[in-house]
N, C-alpha and C. Protein backbone atom coordinates (compact mmCIF):
# COMPACT_ATOMS: atom_id res chain seq x y z
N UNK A 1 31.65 38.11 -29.89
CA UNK A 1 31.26 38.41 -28.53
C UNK A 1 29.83 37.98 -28.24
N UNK A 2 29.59 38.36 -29.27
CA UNK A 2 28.07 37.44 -28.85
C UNK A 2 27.32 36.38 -28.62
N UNK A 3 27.76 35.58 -29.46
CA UNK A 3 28.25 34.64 -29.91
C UNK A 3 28.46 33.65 -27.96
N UNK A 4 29.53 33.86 -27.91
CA UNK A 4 30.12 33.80 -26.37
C UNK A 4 28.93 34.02 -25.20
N UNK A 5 28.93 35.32 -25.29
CA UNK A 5 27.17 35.41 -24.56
C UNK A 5 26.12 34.70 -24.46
N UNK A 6 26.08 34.53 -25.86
CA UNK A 6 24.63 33.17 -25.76
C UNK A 6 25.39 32.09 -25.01
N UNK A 7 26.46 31.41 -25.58
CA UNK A 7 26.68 30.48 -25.20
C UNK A 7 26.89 30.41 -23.23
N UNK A 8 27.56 30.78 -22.76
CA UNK A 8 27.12 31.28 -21.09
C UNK A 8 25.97 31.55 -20.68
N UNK A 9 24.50 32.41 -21.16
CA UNK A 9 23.94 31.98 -20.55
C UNK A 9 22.81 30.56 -20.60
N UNK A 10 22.83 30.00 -22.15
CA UNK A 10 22.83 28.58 -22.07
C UNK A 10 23.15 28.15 -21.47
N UNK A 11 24.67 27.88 -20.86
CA UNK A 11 25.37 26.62 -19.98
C UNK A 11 24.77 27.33 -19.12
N UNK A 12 24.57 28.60 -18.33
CA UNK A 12 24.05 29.19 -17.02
C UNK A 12 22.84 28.02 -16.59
N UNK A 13 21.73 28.61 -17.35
CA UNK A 13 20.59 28.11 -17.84
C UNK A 13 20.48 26.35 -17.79
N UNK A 14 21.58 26.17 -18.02
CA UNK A 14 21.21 24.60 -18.12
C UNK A 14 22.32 23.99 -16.48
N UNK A 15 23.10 24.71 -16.06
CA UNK A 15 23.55 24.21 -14.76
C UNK A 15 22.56 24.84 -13.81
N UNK A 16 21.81 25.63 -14.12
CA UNK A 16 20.52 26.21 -12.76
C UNK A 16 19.77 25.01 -12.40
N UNK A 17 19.38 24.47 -13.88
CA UNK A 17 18.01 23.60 -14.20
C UNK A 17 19.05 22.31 -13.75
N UNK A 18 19.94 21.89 -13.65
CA UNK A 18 20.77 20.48 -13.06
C UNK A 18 20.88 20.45 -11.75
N UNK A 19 21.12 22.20 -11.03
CA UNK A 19 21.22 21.88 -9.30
C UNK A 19 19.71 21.85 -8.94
N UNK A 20 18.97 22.32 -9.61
CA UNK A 20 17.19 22.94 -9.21
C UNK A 20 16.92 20.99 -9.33
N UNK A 21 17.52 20.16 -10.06
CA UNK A 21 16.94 18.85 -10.54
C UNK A 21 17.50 18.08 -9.22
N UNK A 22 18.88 18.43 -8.82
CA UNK A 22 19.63 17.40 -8.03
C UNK A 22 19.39 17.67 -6.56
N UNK A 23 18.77 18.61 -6.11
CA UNK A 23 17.97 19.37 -5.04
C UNK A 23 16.23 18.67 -4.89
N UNK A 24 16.26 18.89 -6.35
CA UNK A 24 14.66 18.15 -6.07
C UNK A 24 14.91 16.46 -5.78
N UNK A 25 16.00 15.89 -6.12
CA UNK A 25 15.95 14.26 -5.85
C UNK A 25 16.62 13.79 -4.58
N UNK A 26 16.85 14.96 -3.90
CA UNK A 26 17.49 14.88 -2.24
C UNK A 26 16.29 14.82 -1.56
N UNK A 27 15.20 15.82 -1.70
CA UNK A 27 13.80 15.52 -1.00
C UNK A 27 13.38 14.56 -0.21
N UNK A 28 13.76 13.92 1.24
CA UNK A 28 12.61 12.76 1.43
C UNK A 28 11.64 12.68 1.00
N UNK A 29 11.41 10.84 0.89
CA UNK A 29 10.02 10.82 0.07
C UNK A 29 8.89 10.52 1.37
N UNK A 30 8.13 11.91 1.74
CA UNK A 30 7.09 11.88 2.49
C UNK A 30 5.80 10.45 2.40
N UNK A 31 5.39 10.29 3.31
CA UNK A 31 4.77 9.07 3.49
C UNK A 31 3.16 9.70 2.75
N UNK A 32 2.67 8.94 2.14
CA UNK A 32 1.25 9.12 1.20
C UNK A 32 -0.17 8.24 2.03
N UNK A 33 -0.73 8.81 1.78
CA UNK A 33 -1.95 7.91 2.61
C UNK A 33 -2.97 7.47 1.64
N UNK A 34 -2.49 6.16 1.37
CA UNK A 34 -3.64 5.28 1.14
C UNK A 34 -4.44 4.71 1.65
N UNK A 35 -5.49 4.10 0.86
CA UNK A 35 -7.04 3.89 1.22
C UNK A 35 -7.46 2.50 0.37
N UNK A 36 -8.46 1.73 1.57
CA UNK A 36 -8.57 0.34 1.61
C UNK A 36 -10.03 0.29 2.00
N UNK A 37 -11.17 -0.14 1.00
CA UNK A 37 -12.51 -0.08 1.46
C UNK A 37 -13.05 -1.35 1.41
N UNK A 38 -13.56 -1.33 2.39
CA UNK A 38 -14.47 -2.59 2.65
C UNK A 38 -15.86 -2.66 2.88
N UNK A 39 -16.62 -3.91 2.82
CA UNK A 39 -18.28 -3.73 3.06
C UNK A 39 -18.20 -4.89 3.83
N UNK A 40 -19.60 -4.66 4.71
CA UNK A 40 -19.57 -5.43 6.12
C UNK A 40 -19.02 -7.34 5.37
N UNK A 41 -20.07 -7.47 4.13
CA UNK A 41 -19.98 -8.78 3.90
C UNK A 41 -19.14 -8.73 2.69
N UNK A 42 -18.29 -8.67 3.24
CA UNK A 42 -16.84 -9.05 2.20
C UNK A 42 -16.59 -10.63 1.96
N UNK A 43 -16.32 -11.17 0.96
CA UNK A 43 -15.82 -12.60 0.84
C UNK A 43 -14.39 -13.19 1.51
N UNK A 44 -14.36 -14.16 1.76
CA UNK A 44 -12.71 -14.12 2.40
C UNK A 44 -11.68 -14.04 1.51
N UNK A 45 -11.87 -14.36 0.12
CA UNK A 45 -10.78 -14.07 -1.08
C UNK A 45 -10.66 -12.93 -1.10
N UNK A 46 -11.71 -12.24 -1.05
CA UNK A 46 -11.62 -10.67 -1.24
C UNK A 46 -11.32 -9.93 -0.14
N UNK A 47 -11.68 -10.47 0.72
CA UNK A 47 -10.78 -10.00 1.79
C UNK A 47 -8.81 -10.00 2.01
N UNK A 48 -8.86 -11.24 1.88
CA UNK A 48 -7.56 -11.28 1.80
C UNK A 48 -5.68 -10.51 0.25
N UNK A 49 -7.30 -10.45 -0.49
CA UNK A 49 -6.78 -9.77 -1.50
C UNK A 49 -6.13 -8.48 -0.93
N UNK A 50 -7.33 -7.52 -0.09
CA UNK A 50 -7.14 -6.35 -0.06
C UNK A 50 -6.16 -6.10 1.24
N UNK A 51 -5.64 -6.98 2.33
CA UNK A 51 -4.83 -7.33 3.21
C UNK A 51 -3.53 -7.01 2.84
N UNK A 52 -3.83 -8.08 1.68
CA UNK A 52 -2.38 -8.01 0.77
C UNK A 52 -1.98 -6.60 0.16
N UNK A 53 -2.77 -5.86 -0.22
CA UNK A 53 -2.90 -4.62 -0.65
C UNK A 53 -2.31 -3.62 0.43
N UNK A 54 -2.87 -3.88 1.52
CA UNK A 54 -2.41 -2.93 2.28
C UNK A 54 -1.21 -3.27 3.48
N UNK A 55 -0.76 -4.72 2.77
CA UNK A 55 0.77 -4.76 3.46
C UNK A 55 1.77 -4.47 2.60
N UNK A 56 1.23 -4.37 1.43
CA UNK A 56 2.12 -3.61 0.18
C UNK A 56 2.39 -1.94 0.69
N UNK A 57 1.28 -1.22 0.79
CA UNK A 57 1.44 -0.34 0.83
C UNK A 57 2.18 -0.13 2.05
N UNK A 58 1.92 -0.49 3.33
CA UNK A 58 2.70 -0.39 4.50
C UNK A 58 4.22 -0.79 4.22
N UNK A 59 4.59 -1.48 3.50
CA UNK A 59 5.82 -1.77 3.26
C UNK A 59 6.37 -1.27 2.83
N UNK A 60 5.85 -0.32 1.72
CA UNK A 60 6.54 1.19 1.00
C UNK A 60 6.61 2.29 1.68
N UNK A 61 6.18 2.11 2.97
CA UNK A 61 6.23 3.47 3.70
C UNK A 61 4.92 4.26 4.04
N UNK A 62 3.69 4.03 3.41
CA UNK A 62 2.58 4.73 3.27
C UNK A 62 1.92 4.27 4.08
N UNK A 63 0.80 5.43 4.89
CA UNK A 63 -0.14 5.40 5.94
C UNK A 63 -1.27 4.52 5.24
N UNK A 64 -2.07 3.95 5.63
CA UNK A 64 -2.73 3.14 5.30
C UNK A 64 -4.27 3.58 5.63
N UNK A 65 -5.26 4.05 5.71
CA UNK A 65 -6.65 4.38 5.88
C UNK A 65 -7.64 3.44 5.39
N UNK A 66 -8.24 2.68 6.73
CA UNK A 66 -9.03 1.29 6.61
C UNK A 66 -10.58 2.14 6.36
N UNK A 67 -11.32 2.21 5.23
CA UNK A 67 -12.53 2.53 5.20
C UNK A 67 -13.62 1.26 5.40
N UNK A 68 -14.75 1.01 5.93
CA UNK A 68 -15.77 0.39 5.71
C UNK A 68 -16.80 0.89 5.89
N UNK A 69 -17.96 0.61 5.05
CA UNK A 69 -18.91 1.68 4.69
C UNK A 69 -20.06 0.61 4.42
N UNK A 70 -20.84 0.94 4.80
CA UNK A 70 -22.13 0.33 5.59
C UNK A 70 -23.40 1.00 4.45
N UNK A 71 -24.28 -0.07 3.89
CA UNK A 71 -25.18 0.43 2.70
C UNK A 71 -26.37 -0.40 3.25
N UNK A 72 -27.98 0.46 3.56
CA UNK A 72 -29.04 0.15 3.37
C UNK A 72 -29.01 -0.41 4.98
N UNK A 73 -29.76 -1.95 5.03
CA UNK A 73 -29.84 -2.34 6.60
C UNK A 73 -28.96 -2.98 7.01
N UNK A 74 -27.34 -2.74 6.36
CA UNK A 74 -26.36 -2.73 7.08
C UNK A 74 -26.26 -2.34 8.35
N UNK A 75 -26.43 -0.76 8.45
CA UNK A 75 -26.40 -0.16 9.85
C UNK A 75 -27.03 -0.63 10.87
N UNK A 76 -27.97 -1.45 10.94
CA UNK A 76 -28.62 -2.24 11.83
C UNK A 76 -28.21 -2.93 12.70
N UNK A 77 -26.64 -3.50 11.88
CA UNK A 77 -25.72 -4.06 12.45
C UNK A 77 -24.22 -4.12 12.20
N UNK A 78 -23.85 -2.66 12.91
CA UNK A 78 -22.89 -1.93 13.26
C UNK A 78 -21.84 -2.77 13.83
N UNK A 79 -22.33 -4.02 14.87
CA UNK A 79 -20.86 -4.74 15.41
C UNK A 79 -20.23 -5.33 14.83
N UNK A 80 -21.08 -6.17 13.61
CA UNK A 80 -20.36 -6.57 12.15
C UNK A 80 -19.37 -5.97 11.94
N UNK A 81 -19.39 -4.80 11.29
CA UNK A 81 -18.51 -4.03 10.84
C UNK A 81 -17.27 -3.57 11.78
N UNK A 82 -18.12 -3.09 13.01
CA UNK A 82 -16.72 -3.06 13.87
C UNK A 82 -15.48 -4.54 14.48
N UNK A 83 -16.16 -5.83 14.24
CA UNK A 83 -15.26 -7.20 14.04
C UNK A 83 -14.46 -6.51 13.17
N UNK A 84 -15.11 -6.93 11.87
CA UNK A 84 -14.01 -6.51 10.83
C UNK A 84 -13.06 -5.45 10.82
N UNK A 85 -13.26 -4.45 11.36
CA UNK A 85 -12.13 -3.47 11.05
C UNK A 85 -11.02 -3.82 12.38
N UNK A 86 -11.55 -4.55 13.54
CA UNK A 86 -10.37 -5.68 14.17
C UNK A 86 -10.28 -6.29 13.42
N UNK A 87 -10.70 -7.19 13.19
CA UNK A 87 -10.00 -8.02 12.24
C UNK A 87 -8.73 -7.94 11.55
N UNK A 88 -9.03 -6.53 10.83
CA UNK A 88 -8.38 -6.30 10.04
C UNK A 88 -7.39 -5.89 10.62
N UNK A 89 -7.18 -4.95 11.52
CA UNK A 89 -6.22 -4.31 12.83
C UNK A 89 -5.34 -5.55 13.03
N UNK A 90 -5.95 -6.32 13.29
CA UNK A 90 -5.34 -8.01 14.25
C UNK A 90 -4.08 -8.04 12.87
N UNK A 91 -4.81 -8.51 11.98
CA UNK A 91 -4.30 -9.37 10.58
C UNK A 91 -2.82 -8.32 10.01
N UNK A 92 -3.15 -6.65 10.05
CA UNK A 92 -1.96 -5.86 9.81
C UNK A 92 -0.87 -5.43 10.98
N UNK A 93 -1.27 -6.21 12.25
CA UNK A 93 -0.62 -5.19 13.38
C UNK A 93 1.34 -6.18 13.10
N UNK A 94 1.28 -6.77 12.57
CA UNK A 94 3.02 -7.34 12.46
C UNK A 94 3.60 -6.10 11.25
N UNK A 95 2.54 -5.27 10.70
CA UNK A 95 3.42 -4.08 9.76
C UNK A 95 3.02 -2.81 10.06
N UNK A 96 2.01 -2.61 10.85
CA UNK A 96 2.13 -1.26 11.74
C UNK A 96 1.32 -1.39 12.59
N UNK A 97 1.01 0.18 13.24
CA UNK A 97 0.57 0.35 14.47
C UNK A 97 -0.48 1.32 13.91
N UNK A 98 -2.03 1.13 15.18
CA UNK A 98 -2.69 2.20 14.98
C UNK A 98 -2.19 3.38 15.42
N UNK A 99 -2.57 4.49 14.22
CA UNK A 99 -3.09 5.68 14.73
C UNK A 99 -3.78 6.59 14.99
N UNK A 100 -4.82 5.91 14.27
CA UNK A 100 -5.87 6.70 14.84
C UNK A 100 -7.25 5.37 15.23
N UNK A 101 -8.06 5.86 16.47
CA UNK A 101 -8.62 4.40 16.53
C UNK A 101 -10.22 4.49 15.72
N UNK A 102 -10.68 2.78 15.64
CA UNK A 102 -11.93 3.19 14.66
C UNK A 102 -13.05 3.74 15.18
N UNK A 103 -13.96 4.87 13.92
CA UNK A 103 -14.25 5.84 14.87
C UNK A 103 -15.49 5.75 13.33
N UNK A 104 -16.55 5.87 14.09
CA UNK A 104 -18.18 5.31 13.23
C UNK A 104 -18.56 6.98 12.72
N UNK A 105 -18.43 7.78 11.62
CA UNK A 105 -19.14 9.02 10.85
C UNK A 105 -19.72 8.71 10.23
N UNK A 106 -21.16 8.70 10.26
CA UNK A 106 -22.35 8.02 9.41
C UNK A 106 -22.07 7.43 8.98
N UNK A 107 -22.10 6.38 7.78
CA UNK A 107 -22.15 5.12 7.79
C UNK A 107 -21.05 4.72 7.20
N UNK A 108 -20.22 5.24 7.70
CA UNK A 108 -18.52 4.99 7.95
C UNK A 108 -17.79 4.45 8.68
N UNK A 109 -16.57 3.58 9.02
CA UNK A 109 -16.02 3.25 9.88
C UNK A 109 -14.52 3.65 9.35
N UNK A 110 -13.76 4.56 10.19
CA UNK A 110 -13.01 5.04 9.48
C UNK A 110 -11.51 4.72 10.62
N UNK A 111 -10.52 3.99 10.07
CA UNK A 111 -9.39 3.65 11.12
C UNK A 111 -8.20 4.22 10.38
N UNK A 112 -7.18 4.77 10.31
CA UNK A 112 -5.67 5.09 10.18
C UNK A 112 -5.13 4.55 10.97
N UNK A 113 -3.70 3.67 9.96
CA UNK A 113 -2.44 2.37 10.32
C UNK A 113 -1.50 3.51 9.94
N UNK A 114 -0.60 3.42 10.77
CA UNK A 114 0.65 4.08 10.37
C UNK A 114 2.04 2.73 9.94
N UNK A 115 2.57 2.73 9.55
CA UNK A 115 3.82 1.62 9.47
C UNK A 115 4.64 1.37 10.38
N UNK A 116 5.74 0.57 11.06
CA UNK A 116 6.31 0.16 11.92
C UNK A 116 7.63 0.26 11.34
N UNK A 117 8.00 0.76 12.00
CA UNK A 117 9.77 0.55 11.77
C UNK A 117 10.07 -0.44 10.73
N UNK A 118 11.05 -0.36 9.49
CA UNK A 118 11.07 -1.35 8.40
C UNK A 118 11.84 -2.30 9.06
N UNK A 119 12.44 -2.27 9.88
CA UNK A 119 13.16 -2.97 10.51
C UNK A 119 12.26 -4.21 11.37
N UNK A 120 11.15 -3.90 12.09
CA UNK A 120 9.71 -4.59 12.40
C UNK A 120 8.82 -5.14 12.03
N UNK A 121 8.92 -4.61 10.69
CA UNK A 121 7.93 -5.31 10.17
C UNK A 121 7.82 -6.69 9.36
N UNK A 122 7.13 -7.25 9.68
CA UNK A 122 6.58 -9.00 8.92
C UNK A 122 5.56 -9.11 8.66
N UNK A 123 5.78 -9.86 6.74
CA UNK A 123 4.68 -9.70 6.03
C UNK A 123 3.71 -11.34 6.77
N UNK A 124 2.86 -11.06 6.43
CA UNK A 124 1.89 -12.60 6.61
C UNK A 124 1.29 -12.88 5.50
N UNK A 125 0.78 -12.04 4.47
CA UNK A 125 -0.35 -12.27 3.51
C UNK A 125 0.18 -12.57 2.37
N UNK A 126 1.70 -12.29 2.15
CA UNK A 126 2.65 -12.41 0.98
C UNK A 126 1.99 -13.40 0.13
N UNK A 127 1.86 -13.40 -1.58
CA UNK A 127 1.56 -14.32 -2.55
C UNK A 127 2.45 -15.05 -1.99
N UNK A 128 2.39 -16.16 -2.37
CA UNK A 128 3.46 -17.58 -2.88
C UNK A 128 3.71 -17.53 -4.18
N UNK A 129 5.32 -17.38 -4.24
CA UNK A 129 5.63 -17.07 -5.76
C UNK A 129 4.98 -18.05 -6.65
N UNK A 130 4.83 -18.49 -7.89
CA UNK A 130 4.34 -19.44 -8.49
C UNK A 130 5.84 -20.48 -9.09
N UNK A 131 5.53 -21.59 -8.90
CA UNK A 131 6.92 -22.91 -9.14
C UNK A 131 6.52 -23.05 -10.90
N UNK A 132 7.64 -23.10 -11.65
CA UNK A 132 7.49 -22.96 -12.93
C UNK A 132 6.99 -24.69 -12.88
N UNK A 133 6.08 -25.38 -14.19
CA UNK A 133 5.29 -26.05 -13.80
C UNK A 133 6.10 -26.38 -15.08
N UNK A 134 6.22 -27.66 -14.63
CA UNK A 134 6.81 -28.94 -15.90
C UNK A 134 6.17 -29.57 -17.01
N UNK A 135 6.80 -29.29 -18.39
CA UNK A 135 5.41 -30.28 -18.98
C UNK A 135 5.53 -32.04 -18.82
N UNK A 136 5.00 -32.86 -19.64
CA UNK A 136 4.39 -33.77 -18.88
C UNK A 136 6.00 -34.64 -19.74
N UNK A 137 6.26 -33.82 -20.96
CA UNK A 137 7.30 -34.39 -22.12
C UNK A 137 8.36 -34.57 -20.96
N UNK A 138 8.83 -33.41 -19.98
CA UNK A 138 10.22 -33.46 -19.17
C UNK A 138 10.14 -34.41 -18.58
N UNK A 139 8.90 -34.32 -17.56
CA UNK A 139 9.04 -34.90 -16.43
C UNK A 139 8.73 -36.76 -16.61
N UNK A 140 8.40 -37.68 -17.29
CA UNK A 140 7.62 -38.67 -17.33
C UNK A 140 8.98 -39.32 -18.58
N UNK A 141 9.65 -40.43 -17.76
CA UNK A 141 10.52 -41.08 -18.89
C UNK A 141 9.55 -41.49 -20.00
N UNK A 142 10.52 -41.76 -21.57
CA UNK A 142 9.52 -42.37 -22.32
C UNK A 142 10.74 -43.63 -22.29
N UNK A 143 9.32 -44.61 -22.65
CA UNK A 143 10.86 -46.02 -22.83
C UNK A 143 10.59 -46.27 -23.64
N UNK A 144 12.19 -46.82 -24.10
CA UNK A 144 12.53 -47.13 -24.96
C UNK A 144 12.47 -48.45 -26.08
C-alpha cells in the first residue's frame, strides 16, 4: 500500500509540473524593449551596422529605444544630433512607427520605435548573404 502511495503522488507531482510547463509555453511572447546608442559623430559603417541591429530587433517583435547621447562640446550643437535621430527615424520607418517622439533630457536624445505590422514591414539594411567564392583550381581550365 505504500508502496502505491508513493507511486501516485510522484505521477501527481510530475503531471502538476507538465500542465504548470504546458501553460507556461501558451504565454504570448510580450514585446521587450531594446536599446540602440549613438554619438553625434558616428561613422557611416557604424552607423549602418547599428540600423541593421535595430531592424533585427524590430523584426522579432521588440520595441526599439533610439538613445543618443551628447559628451563635452557636443551640446553646443544639439541640431546635429537631432538630424541624426531623423535620420535614423527616416532609415527605420519601412519596419515601424514612432512612438514616442524625440525628446532632449540632458544630454540625451531619447526616441521609442514601436514595430509595424509583420505583415508591413521591409527590411532595407539586410547583409548580402556572402556567394561561396571559387578557388582559382575550379574555376580557370588547365590545358592540356
Amino acid at each position: 500500500m505504500k508502496l502505491s502511495d508513493a507511486l501516485r503522488k510522484a505521477q501527481g507531482g510530475k503531471f502538476r509540473y507538465d500542465i504548470s510547463k504546458h501553460t507556461k509555453d501558451k504565454k504570448p511572447a510580450s514585446s521587450k524593449l531594446k536599446e540602440i546608442k549613438f554619438r553625434v559623430n558616428i561613422d557611416e559603417h557604424d552607423y549602418l551596422t547599428k540600423i541593421r541591429h535595430g531592424e533585427e530587433f524590430l523584426d522579432r517583435g521588440n520595441k526599439v529605444r533610439v538613445q543618443l547621447q551628447f559628451r563635452g562640446r557636443e551640446m553646443a550643437h544639439q541640431e546635429f544630433g537631432m538630424q541624426l535621430v531623423e535620420k535614423v527615424r527616416d532609415d527605420l520607418s519601412s519596419m515601424s512607427q514612432m512612438e514616442m517622439e524625440p525628446k532632449i533630457t540632458g544630454r540625451n536624445i531619447t526616441m521609442t520605435l514601436a514595430p509595424l505590422p509583420a505583415n508591413r514591414r521591409k527590411r532595407k539594411f539586410t547583409v548580402p548573404p556572402k556567394e561561396p567564392e571559387q578557388s582559382e583550381e575550379s574555376s580557370s581550365p588547365i590545358p592540356a
